[in-house]
Every structure is written in structure tokens, then in C-alpha cells.
N, C-alpha and C. Protein backbone atom coordinates (compact mmCIF):
# COMPACT_ATOMS: atom_id res chain seq x y z
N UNK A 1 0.83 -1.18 0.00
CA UNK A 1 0.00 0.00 0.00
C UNK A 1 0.87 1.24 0.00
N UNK A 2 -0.02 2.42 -0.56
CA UNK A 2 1.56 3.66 -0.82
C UNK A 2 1.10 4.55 0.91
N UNK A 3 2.00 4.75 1.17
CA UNK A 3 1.85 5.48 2.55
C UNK A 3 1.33 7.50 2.18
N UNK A 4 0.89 7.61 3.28
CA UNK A 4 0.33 8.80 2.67
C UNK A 4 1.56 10.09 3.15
N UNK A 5 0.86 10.95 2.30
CA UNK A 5 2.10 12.37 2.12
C UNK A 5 2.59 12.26 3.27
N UNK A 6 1.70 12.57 4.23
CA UNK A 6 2.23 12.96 5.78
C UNK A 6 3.60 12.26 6.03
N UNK A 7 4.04 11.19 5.65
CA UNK A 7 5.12 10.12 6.11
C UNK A 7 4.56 9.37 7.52
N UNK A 8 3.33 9.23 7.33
CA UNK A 8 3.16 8.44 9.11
C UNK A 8 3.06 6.53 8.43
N UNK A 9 3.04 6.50 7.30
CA UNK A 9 3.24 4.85 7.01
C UNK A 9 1.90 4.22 7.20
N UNK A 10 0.54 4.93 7.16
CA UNK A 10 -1.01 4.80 6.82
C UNK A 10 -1.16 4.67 5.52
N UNK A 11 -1.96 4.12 5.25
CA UNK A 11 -2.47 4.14 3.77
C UNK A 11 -3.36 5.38 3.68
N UNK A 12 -3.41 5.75 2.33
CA UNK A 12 -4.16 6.95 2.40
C UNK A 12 -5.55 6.04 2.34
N UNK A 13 -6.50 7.40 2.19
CA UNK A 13 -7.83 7.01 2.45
C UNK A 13 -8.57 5.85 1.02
N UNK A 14 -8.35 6.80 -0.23
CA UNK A 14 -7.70 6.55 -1.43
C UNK A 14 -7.47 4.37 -1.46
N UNK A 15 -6.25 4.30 -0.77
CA UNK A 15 -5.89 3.17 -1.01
C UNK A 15 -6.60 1.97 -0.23
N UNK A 16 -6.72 2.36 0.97
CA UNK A 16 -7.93 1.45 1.57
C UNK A 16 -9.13 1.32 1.08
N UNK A 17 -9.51 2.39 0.52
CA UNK A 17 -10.72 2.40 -0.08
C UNK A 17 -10.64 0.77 -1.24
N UNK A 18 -9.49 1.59 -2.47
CA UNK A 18 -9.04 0.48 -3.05
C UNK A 18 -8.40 -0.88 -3.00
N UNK A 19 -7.74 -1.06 -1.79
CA UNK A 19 -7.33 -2.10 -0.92
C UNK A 19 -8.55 -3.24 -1.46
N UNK A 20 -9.28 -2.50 0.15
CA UNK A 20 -10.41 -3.42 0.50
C UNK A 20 -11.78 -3.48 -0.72
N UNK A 21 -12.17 -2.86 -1.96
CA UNK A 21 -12.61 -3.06 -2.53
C UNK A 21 -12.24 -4.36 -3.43
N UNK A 22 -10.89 -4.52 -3.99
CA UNK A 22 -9.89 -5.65 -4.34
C UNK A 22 -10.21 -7.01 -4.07
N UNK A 23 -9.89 -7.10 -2.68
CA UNK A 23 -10.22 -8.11 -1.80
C UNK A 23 -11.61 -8.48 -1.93
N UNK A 24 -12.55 -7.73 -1.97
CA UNK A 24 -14.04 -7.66 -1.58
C UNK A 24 -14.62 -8.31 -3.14
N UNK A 25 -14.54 -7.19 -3.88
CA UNK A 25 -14.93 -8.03 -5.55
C UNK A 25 -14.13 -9.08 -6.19
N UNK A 26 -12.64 -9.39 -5.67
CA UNK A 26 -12.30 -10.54 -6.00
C UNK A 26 -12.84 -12.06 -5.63
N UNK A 27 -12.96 -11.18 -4.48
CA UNK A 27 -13.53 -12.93 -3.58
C UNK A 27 -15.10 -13.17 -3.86
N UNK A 28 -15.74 -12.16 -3.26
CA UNK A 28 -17.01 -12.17 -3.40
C UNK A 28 -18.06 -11.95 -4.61
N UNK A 29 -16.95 -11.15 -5.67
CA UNK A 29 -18.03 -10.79 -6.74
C UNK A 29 -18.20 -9.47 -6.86
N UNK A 30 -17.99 -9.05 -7.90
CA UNK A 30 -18.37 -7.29 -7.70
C UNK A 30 -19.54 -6.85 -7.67
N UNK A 31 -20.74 -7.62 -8.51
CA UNK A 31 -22.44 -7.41 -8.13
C UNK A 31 -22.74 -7.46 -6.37
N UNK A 32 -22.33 -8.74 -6.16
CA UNK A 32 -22.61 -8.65 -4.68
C UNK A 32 -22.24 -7.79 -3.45
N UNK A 33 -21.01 -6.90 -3.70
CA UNK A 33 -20.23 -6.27 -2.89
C UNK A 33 -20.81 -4.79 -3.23
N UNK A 34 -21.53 -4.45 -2.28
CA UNK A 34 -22.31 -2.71 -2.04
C UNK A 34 -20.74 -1.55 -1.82
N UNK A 35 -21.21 -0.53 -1.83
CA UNK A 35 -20.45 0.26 -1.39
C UNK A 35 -20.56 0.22 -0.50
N UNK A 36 -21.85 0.52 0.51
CA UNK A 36 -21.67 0.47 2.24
C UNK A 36 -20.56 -0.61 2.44
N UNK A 37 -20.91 -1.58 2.07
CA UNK A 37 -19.84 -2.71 2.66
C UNK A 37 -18.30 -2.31 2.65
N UNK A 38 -18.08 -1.69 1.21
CA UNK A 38 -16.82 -1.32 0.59
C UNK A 38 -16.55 -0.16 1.90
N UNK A 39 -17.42 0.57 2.23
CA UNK A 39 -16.99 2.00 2.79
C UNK A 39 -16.75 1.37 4.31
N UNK A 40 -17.43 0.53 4.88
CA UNK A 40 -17.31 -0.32 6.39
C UNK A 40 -16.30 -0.47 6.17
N UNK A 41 -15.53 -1.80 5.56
CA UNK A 41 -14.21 -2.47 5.83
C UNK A 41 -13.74 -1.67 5.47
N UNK A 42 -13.58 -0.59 4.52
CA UNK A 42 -11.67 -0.03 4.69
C UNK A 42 -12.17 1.66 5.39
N UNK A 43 -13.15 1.65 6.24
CA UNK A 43 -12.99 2.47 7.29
C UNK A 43 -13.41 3.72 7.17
N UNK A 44 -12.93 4.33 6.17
CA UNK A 44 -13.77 5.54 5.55
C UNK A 44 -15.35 6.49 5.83
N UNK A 45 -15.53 7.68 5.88
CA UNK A 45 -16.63 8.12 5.62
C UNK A 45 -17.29 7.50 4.66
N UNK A 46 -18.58 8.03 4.38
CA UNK A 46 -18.96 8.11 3.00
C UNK A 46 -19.08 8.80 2.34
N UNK A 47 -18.64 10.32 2.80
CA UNK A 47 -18.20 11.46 1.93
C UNK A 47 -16.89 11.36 1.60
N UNK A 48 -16.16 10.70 2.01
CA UNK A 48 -14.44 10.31 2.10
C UNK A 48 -14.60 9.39 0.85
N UNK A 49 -15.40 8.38 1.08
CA UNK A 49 -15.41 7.57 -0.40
C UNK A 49 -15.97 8.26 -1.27
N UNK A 50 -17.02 9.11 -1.66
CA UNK A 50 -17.30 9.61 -2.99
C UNK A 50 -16.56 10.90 -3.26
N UNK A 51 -16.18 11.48 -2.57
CA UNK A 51 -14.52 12.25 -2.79
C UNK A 51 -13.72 11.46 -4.34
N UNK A 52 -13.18 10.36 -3.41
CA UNK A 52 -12.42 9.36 -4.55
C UNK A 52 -13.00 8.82 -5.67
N UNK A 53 -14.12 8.57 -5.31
CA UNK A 53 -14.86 7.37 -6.59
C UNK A 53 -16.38 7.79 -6.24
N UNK A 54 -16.70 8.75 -7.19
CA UNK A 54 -17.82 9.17 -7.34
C UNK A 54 -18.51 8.30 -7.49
N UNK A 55 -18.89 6.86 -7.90
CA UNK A 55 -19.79 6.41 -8.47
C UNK A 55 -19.29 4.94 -8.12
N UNK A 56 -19.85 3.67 -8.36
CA UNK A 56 -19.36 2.58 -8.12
C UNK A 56 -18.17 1.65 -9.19
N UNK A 57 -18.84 2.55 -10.09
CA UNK A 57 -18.42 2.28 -11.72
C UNK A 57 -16.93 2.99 -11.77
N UNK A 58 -16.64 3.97 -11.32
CA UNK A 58 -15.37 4.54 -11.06
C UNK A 58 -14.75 3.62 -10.20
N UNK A 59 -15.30 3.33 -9.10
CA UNK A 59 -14.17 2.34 -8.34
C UNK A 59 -14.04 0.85 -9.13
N UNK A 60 -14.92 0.50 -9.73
CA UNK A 60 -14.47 -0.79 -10.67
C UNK A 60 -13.53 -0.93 -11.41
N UNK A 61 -13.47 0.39 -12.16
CA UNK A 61 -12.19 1.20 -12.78
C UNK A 61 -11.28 0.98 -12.34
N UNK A 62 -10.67 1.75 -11.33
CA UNK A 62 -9.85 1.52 -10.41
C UNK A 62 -9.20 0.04 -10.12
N UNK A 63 -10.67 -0.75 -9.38
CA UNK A 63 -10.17 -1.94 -9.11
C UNK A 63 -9.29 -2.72 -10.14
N UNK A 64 -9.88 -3.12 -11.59
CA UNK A 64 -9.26 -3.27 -12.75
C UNK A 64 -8.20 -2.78 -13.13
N UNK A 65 -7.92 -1.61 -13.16
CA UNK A 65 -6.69 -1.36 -13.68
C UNK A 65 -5.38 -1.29 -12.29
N UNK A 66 -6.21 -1.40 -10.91
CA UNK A 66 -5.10 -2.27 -9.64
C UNK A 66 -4.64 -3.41 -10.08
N UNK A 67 -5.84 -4.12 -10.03
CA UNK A 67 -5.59 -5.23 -10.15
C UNK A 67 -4.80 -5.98 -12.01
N UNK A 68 -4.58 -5.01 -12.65
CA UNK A 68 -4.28 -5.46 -13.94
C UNK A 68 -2.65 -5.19 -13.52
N UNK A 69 -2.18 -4.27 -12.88
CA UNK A 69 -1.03 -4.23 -12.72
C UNK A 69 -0.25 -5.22 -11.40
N UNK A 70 -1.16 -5.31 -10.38
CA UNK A 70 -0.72 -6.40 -9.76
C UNK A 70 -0.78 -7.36 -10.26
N UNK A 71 -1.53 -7.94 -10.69
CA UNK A 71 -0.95 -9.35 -11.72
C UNK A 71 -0.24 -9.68 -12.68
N UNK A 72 -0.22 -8.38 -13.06
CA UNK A 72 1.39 -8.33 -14.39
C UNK A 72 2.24 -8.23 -13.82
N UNK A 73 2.54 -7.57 -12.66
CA UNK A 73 3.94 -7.63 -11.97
C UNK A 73 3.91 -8.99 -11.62
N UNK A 74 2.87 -9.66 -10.31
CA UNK A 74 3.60 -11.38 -9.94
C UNK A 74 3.87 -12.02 -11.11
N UNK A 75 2.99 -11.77 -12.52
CA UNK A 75 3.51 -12.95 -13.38
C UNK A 75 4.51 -12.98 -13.78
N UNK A 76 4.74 -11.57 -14.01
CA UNK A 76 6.44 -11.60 -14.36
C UNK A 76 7.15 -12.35 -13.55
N UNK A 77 6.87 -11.85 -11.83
CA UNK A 77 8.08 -12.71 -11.43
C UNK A 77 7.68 -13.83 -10.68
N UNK A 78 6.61 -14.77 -11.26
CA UNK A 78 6.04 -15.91 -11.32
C UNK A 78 7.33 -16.75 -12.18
N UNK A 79 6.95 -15.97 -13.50
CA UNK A 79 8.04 -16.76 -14.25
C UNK A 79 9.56 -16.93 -13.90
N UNK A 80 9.77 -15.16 -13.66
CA UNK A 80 11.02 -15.43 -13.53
C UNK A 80 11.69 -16.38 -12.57
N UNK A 81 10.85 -16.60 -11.67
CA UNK A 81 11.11 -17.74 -10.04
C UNK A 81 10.96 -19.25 -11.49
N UNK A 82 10.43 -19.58 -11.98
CA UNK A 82 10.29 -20.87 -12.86
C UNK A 82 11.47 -20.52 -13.87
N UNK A 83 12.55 -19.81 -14.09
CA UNK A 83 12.97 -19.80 -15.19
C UNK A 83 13.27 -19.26 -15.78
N UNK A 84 12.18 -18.15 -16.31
CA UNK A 84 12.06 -17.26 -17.31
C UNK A 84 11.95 -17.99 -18.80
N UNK A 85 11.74 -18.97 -18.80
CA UNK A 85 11.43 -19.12 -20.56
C UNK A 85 10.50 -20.01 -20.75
N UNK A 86 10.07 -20.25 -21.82
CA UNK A 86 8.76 -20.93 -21.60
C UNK A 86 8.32 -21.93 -20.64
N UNK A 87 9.38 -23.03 -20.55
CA UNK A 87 9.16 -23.89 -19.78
C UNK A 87 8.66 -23.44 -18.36
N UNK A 88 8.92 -21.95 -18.28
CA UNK A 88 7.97 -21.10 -16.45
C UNK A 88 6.39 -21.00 -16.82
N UNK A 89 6.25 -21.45 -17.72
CA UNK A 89 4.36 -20.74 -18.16
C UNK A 89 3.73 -21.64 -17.33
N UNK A 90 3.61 -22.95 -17.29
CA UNK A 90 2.74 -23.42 -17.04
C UNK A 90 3.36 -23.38 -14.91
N UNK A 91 4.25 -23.94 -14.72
CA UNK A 91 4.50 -23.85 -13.32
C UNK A 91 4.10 -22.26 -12.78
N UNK A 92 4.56 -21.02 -13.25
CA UNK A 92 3.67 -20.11 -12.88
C UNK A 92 2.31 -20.05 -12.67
N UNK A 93 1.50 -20.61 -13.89
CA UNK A 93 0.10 -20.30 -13.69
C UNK A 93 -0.51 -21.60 -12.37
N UNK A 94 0.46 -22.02 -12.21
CA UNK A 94 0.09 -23.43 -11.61
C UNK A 94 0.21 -23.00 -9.94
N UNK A 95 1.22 -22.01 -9.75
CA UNK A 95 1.19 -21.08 -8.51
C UNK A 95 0.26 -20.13 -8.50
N UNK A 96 -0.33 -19.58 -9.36
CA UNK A 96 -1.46 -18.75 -9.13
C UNK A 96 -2.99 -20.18 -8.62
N UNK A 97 -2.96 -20.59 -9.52
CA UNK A 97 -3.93 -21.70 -9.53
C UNK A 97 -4.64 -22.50 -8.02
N UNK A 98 -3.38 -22.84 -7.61
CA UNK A 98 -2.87 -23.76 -6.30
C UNK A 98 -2.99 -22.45 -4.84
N UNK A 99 -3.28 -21.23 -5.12
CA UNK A 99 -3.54 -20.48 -4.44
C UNK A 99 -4.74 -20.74 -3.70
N UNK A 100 -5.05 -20.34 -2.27
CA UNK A 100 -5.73 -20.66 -0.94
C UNK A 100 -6.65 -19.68 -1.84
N UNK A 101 -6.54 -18.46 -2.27
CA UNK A 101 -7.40 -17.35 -2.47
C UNK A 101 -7.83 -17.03 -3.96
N UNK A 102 -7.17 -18.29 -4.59
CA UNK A 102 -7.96 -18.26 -6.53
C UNK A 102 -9.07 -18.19 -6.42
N UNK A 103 -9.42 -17.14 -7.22
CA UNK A 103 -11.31 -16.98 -7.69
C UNK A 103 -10.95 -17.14 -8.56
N UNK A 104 -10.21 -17.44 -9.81
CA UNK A 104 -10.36 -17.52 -11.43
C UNK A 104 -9.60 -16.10 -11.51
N UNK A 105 -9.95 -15.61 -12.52
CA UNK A 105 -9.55 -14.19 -13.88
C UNK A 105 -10.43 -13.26 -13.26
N UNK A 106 -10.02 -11.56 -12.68
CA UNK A 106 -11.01 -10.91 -12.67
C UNK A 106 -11.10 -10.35 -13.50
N UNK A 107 -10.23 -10.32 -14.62
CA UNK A 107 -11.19 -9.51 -15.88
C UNK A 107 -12.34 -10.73 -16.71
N UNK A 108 -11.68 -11.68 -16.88
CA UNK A 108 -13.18 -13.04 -17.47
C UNK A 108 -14.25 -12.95 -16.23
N UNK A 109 -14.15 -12.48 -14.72
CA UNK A 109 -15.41 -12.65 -13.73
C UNK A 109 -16.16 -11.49 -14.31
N UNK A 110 -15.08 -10.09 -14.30
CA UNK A 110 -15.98 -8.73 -14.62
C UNK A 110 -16.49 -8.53 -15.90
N UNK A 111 -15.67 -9.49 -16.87
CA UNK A 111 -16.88 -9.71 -18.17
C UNK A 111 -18.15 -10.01 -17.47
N UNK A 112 -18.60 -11.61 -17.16
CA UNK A 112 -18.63 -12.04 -17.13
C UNK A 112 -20.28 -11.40 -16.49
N UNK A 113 -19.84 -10.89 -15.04
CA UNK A 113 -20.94 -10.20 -14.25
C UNK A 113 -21.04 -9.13 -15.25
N UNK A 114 -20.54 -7.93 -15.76
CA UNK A 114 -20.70 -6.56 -16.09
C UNK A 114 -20.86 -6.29 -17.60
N UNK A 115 -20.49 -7.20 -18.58
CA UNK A 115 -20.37 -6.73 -19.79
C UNK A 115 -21.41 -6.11 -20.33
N UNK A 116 -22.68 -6.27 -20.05
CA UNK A 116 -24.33 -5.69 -20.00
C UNK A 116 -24.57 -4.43 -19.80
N UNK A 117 -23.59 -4.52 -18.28
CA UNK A 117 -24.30 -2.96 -17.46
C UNK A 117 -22.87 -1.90 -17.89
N UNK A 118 -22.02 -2.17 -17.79
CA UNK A 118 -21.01 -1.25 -17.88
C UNK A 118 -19.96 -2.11 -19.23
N UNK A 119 -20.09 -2.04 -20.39
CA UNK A 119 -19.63 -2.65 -21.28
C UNK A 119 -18.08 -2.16 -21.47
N UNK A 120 -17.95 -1.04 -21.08
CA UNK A 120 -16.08 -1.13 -21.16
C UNK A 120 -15.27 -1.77 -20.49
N UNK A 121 -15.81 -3.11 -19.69
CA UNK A 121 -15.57 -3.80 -19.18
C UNK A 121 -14.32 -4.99 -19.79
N UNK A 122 -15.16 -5.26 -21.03
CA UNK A 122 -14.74 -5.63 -22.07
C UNK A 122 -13.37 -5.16 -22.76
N UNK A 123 -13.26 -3.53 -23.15
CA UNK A 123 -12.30 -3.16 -23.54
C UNK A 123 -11.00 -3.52 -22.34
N UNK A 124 -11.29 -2.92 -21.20
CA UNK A 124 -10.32 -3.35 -19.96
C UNK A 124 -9.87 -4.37 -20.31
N UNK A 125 -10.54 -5.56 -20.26
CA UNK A 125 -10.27 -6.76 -20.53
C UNK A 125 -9.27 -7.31 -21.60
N UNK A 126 -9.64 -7.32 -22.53
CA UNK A 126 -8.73 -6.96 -23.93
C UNK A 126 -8.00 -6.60 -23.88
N UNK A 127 -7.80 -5.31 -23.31
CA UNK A 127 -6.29 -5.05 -22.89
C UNK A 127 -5.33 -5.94 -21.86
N UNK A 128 -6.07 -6.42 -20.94
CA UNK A 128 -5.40 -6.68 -19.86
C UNK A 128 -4.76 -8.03 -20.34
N UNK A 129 -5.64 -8.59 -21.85
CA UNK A 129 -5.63 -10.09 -21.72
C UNK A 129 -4.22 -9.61 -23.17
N UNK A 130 -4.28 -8.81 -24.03
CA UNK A 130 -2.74 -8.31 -24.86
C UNK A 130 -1.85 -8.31 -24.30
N UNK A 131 -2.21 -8.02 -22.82
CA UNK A 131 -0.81 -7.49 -21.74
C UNK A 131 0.20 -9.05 -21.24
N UNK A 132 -0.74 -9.45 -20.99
CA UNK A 132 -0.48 -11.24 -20.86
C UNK A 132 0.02 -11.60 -21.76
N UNK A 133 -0.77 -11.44 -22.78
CA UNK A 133 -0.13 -12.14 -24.13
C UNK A 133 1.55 -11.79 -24.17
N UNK A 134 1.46 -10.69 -24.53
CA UNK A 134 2.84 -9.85 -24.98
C UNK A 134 3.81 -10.75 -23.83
N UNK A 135 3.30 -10.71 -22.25
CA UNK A 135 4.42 -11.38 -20.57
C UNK A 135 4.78 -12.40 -21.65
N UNK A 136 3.70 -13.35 -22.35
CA UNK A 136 4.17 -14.89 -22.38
C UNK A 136 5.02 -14.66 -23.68
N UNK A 137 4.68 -13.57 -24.68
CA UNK A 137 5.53 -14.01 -26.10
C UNK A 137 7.13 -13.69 -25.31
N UNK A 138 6.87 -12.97 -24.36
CA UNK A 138 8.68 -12.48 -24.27
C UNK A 138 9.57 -13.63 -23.41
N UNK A 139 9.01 -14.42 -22.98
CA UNK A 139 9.50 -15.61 -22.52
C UNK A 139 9.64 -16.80 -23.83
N UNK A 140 8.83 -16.43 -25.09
CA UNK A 140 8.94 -17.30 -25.60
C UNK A 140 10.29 -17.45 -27.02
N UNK A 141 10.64 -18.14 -27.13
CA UNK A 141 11.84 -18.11 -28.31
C UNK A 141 11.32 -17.27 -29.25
N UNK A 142 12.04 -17.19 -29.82
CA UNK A 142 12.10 -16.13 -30.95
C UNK A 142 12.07 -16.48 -32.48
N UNK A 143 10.47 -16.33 -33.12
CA UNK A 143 10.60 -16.75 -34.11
C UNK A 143 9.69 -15.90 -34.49
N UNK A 144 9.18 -16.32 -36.01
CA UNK A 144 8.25 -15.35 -36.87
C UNK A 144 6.92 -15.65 -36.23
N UNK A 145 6.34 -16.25 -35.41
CA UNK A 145 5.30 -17.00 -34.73
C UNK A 145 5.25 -16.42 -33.36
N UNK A 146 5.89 -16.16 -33.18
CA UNK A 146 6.27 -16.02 -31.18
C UNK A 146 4.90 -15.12 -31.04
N UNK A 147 4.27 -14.18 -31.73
CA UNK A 147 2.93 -13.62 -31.40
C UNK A 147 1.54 -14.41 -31.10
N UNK A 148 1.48 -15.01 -32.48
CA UNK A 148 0.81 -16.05 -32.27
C UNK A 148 0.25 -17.35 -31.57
N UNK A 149 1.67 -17.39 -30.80
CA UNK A 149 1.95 -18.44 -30.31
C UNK A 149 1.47 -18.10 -29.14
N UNK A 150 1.71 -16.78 -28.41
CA UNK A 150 1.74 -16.36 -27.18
C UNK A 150 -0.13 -16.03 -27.39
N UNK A 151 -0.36 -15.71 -28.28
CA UNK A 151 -1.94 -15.92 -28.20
C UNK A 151 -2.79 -16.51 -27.94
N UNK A 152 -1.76 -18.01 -28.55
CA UNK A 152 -3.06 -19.63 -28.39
C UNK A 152 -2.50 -19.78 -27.12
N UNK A 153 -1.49 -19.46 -26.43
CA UNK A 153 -1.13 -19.84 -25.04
C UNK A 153 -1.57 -18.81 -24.31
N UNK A 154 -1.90 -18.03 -24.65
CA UNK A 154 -2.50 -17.14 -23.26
C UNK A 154 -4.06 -17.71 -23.50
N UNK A 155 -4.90 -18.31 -24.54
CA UNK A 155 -6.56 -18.57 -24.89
C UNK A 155 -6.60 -19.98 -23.93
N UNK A 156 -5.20 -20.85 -24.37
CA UNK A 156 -5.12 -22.08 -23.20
C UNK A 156 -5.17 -21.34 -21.56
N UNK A 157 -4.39 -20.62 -21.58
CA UNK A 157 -4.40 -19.91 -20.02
C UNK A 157 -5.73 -20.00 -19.40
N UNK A 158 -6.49 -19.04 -20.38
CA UNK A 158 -8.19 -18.85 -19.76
C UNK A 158 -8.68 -20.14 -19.73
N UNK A 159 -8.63 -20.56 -20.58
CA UNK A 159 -9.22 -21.83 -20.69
C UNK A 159 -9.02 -23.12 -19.09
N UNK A 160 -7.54 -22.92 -18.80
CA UNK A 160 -7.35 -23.60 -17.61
C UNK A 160 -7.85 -22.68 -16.65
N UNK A 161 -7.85 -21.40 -16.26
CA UNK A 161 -8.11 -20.78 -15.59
C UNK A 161 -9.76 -21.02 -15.24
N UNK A 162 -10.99 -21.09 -16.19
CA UNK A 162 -12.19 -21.27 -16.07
C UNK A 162 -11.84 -22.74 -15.40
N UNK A 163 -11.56 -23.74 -16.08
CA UNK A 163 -11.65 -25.31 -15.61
C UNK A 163 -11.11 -25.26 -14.28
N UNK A 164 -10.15 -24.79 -14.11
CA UNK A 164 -9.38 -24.76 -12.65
C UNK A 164 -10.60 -24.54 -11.43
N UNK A 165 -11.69 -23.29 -11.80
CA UNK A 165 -12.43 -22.79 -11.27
C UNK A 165 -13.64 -23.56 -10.31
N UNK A 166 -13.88 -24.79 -11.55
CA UNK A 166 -15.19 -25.83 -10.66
C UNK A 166 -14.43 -27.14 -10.29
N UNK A 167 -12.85 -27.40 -10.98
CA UNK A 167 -12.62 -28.51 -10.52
C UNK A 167 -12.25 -28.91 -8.89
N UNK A 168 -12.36 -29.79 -8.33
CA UNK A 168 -11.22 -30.06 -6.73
C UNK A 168 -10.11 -29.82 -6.69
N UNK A 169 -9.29 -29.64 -7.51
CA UNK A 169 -7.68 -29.12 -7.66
C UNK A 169 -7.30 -28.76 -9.26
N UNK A 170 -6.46 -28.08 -9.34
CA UNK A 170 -6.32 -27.58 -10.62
C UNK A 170 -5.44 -28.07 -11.75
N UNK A 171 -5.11 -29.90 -10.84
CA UNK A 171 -4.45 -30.40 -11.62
C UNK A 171 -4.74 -30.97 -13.18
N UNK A 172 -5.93 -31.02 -13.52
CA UNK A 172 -6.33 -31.59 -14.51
C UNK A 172 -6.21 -30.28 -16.18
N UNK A 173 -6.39 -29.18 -15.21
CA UNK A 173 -6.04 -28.23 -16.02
C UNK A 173 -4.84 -27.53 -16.50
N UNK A 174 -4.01 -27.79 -15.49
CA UNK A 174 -2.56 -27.69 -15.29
C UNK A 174 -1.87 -29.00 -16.34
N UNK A 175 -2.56 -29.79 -16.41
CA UNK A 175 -1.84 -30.69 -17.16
C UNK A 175 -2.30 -30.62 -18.85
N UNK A 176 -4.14 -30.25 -18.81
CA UNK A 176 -3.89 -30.19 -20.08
C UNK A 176 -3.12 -28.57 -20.63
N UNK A 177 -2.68 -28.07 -19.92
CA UNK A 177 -2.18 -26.37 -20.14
C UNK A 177 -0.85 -26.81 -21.08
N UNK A 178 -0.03 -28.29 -20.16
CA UNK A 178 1.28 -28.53 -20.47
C UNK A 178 1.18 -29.18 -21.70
N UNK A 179 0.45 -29.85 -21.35
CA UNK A 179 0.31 -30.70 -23.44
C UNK A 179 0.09 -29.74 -24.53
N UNK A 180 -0.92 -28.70 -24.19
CA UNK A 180 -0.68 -27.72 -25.03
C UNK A 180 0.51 -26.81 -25.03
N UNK A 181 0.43 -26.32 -24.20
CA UNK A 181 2.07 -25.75 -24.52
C UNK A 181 3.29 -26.35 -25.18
N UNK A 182 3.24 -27.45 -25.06
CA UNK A 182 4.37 -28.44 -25.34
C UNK A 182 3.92 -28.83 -26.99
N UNK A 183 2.96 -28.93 -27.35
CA UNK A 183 2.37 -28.95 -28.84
C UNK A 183 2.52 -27.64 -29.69
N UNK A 184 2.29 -26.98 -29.31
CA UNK A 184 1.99 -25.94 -29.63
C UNK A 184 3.69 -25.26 -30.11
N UNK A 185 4.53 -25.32 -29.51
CA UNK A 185 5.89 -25.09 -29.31
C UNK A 185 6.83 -25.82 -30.35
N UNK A 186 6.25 -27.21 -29.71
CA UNK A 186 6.86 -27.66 -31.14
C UNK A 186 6.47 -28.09 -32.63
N UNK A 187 5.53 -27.27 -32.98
CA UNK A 187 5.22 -26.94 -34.38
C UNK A 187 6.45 -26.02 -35.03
């Protein structure tokens, strides 16, 4: 969390707000999670919260593009702890996966719930899911393909990522992730 101007090592109001919204629509769902709730746990007024995020739709914002950069940073160094080259793709996603606190993808959940009511949901998404793409092509060798490639392997990603979601462990998805990757590679 960024500490606020003052230097006292608090989060600003700002970040709790966003903190605990994070936490709250990751786990629970962003339909289900009110603002009252949002404004309870991270402590705030409720003039303190619409200060920051006028609207709920603004803090979704927010949450998304938090959360798009916290997950591009661990994956990076998801991989880099596996390796750094392809052979880290699947053992990375396999540490996200194997996580106490996996809900799946929150940009495929916030499709998923929101694409209806707030449709730039979608665009977020798209981006967030290029951004991935691009993590995996740069781990991947270097050929006239490496785009492509990092495409059908980031579409396998989601793909394990949904299955991971209803199975008892995420091994079944984790394994078909590796056959594809491993096919896919050596074409």
C-alpha cells in the first residue's frame, strides 16, 4: 500500500478504499459487494469515499486497472522464479492456480458479471488479456510465430483458468495447459 504524504506509514484514504474493494470483488463478486460494505471495511466516511470514486463504476475502474497491474507484476516474477522461458508458463500459472485465495480471472469474472451494465468492461479486458499475451511471447523463443503463439497460449491460459475454477484441484487443467504448450511449441 503507498503510505500517505504525511510520512506516518497509513495508507491513504484513497488506497484502503481500493485495498479493500480488491479483496471484496475478488472474492465475493463485484455485483454482490455494495459500497456500504466497501466504505465499512476499509474504514472511511462516506463522503471520504465519494470524494475518490464518485460512483461505483469509477471504483471498478480503479479496481481493474489495480488489479491489472498487480498481476502483471507477480507474473512476471512468477516466471522469472520458474525460469524465465517458456518452460515457467505453465509452473507459474500453476502457482497462481494452487492459491488458498484463486477466484479464477477478474477480468473473465468482470466480463462475465458486467459486460451488459457497464460494457467497457470488455475493452479493460482486452487489454489486460494483450498485456499477458505480450508477458508470455517475451518468454517465448524467438521466431516469426512467437505472437501467435503467445496468443493460443495465453486462450489455453483462460481456458485452464475457467476449468481450474469448478474442478477439486487444478491439476487436470494444469496438465492439459502442459500438453498444449508443449504442442503448440513444437510446431
Amino acid at each position: 500500500m503507498t503510505p500517505d504524504p504525511q510520512g506516518s506509514g497509513t495508507p491513504s484514504a484513497r488506497d484502503r478504499i481500493l485495498h479493500t474493494a480488491h479483496d471484496l470483488f475478488y472474492r465475493d463478486g463485484i455485483r454482490a459487494t455494495g459500497i456500504d460494505r466497501v466504505i465499512a471495511e476499509s474504514g472511511v466516511a462516506k463522503l471520504t469515499f465519494y470524494r475518490h470514486f464518485p460512483s461505483k463504476n469509477d471504483l471498478i475502474r480503479a479496481y481493474l486497472d489495480y488489479r491489472h497491474q498487480r498481476w502483471l507484476a507477480w507474473f512476471a516474477g512468477a516466471l522469472a522464479r520458474h525460469g524465465g522461458g517458456a518452460d515457467a508458463i505453465v509452473p507459474a500459472v500453476g502457482e497462481w492456480l494452487r492459491d488458498p485465495g484463486y477466484r479464477g480471472c477478474a477480468f473473465i469474472n468482470s466480463v462475465s458479471e458486467l459486460a451488459g451494465s457497464l460494457p467497457e468492461v470488455v475493452d479493460i479486458t482486452r487489454a489486460h488479456k494483450a498485456d499477458v499475451a505480450a508477458a508470455i511471447a517475451a518468454v517465448l523463443p524467438a521466431s516469426r510465430q512467437r505472437a501467435k503463439l503467445a496468443q493460443a497460449i495465453a486462450l489455453a491460459i483462460d481456458g485452464a483458468i475457467v476449468r481450474a475454477q469448478f474442478d477439486t484441484t487444478p491439476d487436470v487443467a494444469l496438465d492439459a495447459l502442459k500438453r498444449i504448450v508443449k504442442s503448440l511449441l513444437a510446431e
